[in-house]
PDB file of N, CA and C in Angstrom:
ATOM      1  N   UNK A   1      -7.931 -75.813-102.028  1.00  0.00           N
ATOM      2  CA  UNK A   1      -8.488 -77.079-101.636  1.00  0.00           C
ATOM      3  C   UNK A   1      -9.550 -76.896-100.548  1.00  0.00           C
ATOM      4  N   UNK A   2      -9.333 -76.009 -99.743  1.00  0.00           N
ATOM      5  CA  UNK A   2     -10.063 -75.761 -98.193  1.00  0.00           C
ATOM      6  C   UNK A   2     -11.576 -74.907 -99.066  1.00  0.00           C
ATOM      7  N   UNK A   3     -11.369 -74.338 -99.828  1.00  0.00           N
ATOM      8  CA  UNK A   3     -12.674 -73.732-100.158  1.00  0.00           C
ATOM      9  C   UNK A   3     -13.544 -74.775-101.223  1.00  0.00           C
ATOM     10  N   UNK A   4     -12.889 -75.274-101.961  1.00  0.00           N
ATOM     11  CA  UNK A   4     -13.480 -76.759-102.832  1.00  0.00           C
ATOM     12  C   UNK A   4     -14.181 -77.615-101.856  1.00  0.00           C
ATOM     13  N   UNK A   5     -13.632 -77.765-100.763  1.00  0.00           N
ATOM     14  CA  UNK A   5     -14.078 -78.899 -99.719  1.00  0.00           C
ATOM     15  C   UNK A   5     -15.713 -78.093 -99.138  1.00  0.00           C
ATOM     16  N   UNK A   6     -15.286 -76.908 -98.483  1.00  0.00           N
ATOM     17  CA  UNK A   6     -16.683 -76.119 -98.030  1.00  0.00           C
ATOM     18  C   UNK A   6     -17.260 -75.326 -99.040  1.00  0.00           C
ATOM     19  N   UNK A   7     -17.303 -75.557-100.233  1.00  0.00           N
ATOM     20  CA  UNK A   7     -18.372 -75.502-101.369  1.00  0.00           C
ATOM     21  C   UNK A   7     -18.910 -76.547-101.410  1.00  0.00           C
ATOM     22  N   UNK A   8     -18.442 -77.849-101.518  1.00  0.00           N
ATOM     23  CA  UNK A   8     -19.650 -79.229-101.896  1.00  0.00           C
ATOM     24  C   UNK A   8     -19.890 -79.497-100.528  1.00  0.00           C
ATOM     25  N   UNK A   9     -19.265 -79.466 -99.298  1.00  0.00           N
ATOM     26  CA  UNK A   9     -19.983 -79.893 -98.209  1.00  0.00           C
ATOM     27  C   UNK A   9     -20.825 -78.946 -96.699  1.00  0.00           C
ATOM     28  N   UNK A  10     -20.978 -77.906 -96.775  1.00  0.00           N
ATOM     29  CA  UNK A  10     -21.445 -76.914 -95.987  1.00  0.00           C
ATOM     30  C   UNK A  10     -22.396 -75.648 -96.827  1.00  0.00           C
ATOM     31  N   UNK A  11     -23.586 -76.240 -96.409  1.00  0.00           N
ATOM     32  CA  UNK A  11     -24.805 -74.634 -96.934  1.00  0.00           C
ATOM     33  C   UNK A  11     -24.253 -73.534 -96.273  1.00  0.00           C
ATOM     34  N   UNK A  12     -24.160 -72.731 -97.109  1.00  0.00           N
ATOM     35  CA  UNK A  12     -23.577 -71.198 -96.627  1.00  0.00           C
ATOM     36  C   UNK A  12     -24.855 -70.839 -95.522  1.00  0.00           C
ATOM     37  N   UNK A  13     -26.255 -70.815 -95.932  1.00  0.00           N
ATOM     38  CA  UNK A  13     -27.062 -70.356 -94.951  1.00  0.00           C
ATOM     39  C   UNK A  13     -26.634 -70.858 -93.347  1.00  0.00           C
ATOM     40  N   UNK A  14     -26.599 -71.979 -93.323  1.00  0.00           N
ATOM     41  CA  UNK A  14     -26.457 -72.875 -92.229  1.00  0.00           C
ATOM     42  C   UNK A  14     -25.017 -72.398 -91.321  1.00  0.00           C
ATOM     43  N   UNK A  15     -23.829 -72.095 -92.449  1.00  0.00           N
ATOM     44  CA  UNK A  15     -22.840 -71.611 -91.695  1.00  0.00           C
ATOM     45  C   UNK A  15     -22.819 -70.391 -91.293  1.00  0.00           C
ATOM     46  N   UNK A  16     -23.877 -69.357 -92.579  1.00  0.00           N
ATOM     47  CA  UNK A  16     -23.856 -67.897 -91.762  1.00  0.00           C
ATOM     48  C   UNK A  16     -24.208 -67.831 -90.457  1.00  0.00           C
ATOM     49  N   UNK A  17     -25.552 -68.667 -90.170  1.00  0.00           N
ATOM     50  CA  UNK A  17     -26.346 -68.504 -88.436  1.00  0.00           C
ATOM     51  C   UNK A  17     -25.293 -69.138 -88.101  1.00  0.00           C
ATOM     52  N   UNK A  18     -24.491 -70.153 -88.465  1.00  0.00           N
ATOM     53  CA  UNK A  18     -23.806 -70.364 -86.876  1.00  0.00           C
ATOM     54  C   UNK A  18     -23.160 -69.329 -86.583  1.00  0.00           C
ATOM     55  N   UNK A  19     -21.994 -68.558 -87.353  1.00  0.00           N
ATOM     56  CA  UNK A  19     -21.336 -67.908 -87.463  1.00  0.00           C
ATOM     57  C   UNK A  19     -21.623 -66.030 -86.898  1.00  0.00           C
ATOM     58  N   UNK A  20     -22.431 -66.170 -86.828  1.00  0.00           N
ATOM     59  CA  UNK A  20     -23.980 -64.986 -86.473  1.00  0.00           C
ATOM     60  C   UNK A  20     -24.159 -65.510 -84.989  1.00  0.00           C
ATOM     61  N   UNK A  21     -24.340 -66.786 -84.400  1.00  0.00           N
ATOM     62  CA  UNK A  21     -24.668 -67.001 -83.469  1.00  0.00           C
ATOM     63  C   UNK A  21     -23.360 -67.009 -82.380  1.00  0.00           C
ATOM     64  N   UNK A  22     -22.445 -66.817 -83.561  1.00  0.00           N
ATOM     65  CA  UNK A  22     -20.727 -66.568 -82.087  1.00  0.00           C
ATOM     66  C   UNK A  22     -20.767 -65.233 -82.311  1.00  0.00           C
ATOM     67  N   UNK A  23     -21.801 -64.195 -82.776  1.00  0.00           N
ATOM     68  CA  UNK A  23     -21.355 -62.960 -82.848  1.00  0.00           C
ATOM     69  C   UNK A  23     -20.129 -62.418 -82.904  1.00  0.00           C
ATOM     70  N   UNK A  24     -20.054 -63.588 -84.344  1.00  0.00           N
ATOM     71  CA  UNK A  24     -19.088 -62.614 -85.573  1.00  0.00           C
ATOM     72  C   UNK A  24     -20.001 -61.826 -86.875  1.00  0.00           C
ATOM     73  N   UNK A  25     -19.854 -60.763 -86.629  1.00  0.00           N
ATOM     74  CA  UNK A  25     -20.364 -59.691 -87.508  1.00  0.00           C
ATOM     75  C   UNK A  25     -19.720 -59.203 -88.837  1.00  0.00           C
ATOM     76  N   UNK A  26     -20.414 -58.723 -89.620  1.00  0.00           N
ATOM     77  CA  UNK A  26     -19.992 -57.499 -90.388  1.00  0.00           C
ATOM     78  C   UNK A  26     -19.136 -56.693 -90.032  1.00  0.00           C
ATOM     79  N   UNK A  27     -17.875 -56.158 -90.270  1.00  0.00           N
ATOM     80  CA  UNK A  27     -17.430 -55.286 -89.783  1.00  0.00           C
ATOM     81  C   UNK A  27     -16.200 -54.676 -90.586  1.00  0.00           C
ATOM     82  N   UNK A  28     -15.856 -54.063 -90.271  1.00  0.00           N
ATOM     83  CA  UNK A  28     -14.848 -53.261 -91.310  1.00  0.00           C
ATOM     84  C   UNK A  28     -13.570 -53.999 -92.388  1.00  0.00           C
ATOM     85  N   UNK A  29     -13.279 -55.302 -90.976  1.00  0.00           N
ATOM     86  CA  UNK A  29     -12.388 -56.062 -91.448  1.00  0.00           C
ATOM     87  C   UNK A  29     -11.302 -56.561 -90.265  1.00  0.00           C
ATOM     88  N   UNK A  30     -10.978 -57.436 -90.324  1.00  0.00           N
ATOM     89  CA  UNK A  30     -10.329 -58.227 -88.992  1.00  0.00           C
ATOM     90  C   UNK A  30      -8.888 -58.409 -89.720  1.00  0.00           C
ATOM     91  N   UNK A  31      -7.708 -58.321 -88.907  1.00  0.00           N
ATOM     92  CA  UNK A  31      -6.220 -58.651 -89.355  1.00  0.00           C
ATOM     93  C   UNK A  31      -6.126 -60.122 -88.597  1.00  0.00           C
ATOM     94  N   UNK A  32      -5.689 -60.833 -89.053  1.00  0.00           N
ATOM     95  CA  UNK A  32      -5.562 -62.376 -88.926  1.00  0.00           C
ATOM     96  C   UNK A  32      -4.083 -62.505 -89.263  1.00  0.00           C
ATOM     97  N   UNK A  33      -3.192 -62.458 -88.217  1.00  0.00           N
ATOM     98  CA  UNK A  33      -1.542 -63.131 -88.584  1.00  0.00           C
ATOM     99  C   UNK A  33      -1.243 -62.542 -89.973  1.00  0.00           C
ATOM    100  N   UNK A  34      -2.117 -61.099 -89.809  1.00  0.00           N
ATOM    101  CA  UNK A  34      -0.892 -60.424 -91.604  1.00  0.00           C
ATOM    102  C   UNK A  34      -1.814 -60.325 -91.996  1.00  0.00           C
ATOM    103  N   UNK A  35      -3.155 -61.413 -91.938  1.00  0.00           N
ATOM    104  CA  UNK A  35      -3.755 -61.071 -93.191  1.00  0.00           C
ATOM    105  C   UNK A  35      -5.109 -60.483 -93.194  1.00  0.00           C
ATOM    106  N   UNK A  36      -5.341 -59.407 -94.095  1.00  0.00           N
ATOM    107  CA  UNK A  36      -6.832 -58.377 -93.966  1.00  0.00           C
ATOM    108  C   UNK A  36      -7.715 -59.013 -94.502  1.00  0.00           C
ATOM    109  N   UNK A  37      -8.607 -59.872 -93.445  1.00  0.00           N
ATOM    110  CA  UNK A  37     -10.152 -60.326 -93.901  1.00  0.00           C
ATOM    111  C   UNK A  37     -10.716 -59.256 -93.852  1.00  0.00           C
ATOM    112  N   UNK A  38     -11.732 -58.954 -94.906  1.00  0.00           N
ATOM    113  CA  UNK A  38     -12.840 -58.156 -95.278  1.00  0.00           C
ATOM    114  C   UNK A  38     -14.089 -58.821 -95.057  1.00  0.00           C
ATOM    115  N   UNK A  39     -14.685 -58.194 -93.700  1.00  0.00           N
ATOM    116  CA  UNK A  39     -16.147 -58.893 -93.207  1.00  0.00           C
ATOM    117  C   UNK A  39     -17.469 -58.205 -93.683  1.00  0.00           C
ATOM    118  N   UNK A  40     -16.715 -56.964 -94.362  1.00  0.00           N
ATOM    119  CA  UNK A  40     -17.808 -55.960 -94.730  1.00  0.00           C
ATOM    120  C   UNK A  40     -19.057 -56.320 -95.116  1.00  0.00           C
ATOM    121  N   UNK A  41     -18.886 -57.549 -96.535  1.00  0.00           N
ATOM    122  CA  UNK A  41     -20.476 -58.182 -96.848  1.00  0.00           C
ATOM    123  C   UNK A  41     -20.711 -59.651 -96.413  1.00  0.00           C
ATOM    124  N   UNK A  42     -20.340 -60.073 -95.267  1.00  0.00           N
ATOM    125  CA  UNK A  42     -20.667 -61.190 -94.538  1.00  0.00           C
ATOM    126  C   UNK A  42     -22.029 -61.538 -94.854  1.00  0.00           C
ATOM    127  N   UNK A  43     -22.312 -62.277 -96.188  1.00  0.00           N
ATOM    128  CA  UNK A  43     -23.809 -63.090 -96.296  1.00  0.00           C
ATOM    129  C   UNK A  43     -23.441 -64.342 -96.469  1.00  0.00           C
ATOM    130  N   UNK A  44     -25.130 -65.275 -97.112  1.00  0.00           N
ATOM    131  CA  UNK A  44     -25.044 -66.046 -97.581  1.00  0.00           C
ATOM    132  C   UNK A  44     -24.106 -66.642 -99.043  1.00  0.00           C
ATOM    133  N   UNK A  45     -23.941 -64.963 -99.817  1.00  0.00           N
ATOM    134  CA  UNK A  45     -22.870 -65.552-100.886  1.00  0.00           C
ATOM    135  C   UNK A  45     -21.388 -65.422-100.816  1.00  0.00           C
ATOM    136  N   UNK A  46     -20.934 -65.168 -99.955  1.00  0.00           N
ATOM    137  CA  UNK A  46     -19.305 -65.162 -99.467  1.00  0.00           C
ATOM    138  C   UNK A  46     -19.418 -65.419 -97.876  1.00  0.00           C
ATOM    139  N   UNK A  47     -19.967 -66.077 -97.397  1.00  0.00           N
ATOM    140  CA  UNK A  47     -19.457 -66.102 -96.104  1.00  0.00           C
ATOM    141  C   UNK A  47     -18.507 -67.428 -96.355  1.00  0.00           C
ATOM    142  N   UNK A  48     -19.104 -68.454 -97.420  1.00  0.00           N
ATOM    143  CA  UNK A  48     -17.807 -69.649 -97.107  1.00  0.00           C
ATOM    144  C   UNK A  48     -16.677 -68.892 -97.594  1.00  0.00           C
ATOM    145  N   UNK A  49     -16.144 -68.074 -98.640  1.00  0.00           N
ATOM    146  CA  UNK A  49     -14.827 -67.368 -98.782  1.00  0.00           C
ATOM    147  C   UNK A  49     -14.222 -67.321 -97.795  1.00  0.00           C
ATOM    148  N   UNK A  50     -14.923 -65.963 -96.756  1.00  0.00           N
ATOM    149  CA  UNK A  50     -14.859 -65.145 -95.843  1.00  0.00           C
ATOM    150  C   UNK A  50     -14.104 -66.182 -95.064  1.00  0.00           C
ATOM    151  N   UNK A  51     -14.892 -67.204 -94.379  1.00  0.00           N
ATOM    152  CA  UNK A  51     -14.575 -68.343 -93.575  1.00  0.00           C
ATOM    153  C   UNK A  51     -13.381 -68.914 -94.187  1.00  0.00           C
ATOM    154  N   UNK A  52     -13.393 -69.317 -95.094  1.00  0.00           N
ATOM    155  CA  UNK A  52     -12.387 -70.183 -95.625  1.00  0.00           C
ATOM    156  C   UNK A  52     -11.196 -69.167 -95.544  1.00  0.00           C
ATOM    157  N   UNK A  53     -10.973 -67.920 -95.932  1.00  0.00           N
ATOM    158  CA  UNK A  53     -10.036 -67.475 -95.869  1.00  0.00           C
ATOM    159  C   UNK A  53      -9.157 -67.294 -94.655  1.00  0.00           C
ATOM    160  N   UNK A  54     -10.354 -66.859 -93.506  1.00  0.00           N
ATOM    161  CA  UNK A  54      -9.989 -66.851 -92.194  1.00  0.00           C
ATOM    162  C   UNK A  54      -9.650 -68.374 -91.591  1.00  0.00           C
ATOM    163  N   UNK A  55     -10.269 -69.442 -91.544  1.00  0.00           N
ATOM    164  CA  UNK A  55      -9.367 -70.327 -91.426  1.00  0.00           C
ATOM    165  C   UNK A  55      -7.928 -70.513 -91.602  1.00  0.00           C
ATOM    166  N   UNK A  56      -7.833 -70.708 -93.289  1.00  0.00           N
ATOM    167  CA  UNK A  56      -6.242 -70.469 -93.524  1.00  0.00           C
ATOM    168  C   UNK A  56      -4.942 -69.767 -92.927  1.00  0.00           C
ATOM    169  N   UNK A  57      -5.877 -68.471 -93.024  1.00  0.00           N
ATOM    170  CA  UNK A  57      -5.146 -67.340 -92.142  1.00  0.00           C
ATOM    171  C   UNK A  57      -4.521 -67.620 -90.840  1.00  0.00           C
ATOM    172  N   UNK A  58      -5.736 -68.170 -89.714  1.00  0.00           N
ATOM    173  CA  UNK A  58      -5.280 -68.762 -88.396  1.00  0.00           C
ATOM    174  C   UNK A  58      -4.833 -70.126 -89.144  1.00  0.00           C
ATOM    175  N   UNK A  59      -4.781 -70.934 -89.629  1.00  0.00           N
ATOM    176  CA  UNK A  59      -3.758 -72.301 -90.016  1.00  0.00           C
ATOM    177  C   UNK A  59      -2.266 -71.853 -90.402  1.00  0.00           C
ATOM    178  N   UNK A  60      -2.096 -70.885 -91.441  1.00  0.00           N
ATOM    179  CA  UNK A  60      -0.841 -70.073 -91.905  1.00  0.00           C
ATOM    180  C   UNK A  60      -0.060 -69.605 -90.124  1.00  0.00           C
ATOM    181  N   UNK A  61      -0.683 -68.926 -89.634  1.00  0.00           N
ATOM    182  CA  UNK A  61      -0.663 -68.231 -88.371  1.00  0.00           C
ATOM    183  C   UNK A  61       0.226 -69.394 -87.572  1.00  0.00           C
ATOM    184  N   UNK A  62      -0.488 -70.636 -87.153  1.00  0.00           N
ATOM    185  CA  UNK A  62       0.006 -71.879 -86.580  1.00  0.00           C
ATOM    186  C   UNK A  62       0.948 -72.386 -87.100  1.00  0.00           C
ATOM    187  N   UNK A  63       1.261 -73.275 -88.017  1.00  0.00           N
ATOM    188  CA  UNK A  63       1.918 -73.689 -88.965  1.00  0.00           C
ATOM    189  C   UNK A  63       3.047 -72.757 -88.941  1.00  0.00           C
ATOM    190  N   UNK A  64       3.571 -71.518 -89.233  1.00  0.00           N
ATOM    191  CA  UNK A  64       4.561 -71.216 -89.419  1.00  0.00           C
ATOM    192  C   UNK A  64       4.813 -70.161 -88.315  1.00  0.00           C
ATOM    193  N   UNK A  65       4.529 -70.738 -87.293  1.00  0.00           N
ATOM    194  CA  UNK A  65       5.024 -69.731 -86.185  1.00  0.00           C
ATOM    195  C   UNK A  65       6.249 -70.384 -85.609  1.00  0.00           C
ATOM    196  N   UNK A  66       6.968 -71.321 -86.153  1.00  0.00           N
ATOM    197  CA  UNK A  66       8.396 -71.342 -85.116  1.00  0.00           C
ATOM    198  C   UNK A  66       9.252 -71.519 -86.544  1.00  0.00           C
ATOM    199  N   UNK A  67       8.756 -71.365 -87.626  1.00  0.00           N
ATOM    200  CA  UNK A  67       9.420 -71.674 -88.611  1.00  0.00           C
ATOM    201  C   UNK A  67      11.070 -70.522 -88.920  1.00  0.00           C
ATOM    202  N   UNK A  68      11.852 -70.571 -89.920  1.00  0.00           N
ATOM    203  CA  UNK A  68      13.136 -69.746 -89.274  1.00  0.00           C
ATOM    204  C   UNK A  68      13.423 -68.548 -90.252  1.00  0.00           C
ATOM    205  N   UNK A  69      12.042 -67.786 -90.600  1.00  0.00           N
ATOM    206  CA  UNK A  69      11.553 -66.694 -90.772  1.00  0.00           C
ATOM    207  C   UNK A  69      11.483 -65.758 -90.144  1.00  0.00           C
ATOM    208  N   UNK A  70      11.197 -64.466 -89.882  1.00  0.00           N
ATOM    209  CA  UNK A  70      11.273 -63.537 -88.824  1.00  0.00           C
ATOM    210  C   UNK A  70       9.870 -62.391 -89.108  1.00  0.00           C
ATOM    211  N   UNK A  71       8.640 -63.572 -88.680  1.00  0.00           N
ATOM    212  CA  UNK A  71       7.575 -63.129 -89.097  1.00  0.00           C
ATOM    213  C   UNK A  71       7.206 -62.404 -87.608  1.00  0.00           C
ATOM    214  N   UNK A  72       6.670 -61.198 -88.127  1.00  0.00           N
ATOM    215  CA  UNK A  72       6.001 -60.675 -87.149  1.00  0.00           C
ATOM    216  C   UNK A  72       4.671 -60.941 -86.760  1.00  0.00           C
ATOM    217  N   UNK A  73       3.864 -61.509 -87.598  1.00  0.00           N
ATOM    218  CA  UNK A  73       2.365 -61.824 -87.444  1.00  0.00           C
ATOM    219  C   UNK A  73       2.479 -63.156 -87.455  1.00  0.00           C
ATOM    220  N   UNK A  74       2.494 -63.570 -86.069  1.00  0.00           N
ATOM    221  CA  UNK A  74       2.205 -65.517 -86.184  1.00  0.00           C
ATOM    222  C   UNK A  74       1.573 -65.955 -84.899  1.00  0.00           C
ATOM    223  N   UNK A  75       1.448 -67.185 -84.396  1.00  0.00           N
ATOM    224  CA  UNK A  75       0.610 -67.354 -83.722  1.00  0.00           C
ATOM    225  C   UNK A  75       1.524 -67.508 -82.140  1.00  0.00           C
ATOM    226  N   UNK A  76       1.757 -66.590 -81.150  1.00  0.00           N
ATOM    227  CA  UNK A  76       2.103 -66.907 -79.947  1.00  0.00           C
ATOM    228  C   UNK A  76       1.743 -67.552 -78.765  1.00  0.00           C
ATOM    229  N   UNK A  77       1.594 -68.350 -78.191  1.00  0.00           N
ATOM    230  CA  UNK A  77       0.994 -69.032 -77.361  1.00  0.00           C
ATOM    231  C   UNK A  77       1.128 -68.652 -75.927  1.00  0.00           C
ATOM    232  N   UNK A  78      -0.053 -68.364 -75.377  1.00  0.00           N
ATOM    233  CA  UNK A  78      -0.229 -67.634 -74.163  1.00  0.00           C
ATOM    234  C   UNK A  78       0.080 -66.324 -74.460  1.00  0.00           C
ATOM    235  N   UNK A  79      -0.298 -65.844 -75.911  1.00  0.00           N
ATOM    236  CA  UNK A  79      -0.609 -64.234 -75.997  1.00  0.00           C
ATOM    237  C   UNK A  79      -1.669 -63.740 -76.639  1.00  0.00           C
ATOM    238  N   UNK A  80      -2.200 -63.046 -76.850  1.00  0.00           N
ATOM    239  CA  UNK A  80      -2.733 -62.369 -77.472  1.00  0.00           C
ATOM    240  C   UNK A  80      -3.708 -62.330 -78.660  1.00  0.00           C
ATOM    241  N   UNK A  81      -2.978 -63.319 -79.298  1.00  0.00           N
ATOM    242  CA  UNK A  81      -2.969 -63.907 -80.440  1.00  0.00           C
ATOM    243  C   UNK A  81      -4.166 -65.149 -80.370  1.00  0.00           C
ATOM    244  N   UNK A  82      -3.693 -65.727 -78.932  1.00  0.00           N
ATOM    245  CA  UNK A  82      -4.470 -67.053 -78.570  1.00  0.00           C
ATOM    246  C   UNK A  82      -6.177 -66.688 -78.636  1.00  0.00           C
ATOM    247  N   UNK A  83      -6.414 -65.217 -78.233  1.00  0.00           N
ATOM    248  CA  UNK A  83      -7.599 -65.436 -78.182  1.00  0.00           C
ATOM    249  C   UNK A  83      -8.121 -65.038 -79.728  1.00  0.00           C
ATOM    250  N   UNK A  84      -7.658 -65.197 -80.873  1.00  0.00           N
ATOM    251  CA  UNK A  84      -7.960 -65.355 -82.065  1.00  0.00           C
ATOM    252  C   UNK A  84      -8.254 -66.843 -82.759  1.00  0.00           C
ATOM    253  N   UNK A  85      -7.506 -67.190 -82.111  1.00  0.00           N
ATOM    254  CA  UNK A  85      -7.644 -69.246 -82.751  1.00  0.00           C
ATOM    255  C   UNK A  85      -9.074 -69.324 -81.627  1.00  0.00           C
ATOM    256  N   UNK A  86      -9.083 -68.970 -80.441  1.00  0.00           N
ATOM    257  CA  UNK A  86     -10.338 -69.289 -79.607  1.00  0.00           C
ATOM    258  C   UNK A  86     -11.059 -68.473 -80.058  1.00  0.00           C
ATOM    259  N   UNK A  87     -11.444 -67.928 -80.496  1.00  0.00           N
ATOM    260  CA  UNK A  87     -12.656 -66.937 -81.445  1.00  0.00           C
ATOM    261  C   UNK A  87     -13.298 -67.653 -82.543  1.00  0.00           C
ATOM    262  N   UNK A  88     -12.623 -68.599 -83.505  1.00  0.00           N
ATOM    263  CA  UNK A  88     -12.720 -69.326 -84.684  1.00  0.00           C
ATOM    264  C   UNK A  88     -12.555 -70.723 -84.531  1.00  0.00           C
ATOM    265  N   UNK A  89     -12.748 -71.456 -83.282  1.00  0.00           N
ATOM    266  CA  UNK A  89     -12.495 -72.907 -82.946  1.00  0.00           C
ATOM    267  C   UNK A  89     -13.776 -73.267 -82.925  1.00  0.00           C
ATOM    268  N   UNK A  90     -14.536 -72.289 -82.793  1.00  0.00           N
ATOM    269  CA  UNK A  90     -15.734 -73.629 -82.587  1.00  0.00           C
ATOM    270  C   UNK A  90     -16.432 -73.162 -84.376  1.00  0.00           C
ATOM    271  N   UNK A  91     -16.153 -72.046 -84.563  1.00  0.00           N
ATOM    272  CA  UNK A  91     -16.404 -72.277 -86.217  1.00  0.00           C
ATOM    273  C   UNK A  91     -15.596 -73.678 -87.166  1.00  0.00           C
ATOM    274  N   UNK A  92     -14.512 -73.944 -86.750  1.00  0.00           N
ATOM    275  CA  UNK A  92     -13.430 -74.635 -87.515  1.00  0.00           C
ATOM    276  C   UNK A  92     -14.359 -76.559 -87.184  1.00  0.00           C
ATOM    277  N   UNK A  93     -15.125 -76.227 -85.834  1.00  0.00           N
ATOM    278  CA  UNK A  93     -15.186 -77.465 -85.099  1.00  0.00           C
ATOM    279  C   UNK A  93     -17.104 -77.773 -85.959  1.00  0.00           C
ATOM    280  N   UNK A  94     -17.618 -76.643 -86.421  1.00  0.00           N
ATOM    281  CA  UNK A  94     -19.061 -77.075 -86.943  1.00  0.00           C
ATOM    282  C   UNK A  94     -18.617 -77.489 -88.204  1.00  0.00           C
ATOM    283  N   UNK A  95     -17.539 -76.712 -89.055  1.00  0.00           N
ATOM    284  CA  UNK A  95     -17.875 -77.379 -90.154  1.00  0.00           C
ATOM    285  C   UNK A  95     -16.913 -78.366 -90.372  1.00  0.00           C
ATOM    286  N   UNK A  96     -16.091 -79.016 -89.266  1.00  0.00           N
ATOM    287  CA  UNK A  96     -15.437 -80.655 -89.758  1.00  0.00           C
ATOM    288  C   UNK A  96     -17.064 -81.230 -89.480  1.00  0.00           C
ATOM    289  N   UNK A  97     -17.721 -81.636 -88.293  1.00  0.00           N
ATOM    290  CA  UNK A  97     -19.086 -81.975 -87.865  1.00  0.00           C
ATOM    291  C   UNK A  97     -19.588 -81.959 -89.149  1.00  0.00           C
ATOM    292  N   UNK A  98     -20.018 -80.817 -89.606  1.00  0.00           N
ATOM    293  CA  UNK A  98     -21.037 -81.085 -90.864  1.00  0.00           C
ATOM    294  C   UNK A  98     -20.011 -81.465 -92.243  1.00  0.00           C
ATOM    295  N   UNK A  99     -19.025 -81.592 -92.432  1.00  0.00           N
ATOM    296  CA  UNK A  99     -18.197 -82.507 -93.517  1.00  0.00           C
ATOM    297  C   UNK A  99     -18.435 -84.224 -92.818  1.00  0.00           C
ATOM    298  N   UNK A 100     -18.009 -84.092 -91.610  1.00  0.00           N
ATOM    299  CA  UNK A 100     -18.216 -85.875 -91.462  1.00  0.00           C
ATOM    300  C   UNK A 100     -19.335 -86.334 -91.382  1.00  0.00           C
ATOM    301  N   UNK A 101     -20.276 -85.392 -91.171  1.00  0.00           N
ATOM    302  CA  UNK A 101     -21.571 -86.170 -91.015  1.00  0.00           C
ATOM    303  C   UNK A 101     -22.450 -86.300 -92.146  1.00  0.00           C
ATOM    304  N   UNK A 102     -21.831 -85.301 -93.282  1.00  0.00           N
ATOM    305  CA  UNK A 102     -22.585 -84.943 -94.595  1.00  0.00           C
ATOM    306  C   UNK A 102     -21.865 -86.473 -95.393  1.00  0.00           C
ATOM    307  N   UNK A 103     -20.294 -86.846 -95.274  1.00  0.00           N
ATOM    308  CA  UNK A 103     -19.663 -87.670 -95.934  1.00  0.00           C
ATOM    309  C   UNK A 103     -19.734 -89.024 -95.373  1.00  0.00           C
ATOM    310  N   UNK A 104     -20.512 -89.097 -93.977  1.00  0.00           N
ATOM    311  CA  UNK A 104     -20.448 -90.521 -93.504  1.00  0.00           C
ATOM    312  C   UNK A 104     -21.143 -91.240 -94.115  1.00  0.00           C
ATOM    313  N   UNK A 105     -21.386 -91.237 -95.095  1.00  0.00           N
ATOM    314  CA  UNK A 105     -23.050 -92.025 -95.443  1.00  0.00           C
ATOM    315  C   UNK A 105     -22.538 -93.453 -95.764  1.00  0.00           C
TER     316      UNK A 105
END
């Protein structure tokens, strides 16, 4: 659903520079609460994936961190972890902005 939504409402160009402009890069690949994003070809034709996946990842991360599982990768508060959701908040925060402002019409 999360990638359906940022296919019809967010230009990939538009989200790569922002995304470029928090100097998040290319890079080998980031672990997100368990899960291995692959940043390797961070362009215009997978960066909404890329994004979308990593969202989820930190949402999965939140969402089931007090749940009565015995996950090792979840989201702790006031650790470590925190500065991963603050790495991807102001990404999470351009593209609600450009969904409400693309859908306010």
């Amino acid at each position: 659903m999360l990638l359906c939504v940022l296919h019809e409402y967010i230009q990939p160009e538009a989200l790569l520079n922002y995304v470029h402009s928090l100097d998040i890069r290319r890079g080998e690949g980031v672990d997100i609460f368990g899960e291995n994003i692959d940043k390797k070809g961070l362009d215009e034709n997978n960066v909404i994936d890329i994004i979308g996946r990593t969202i989820k990842a930190i949402r999965n991360g939140i969402v089931h961190s007090s749940d009565k599982y015995n996950r090792a990768e979840r989201f702790i508060p006031f650790s470590e972890s925190e500065t991963t959701v603050k790495k991807y908040l102001p990404v999470v925060k351009f593209i609600a902005e450009k969904i409400i402002a693309t859908t306010s019409h």
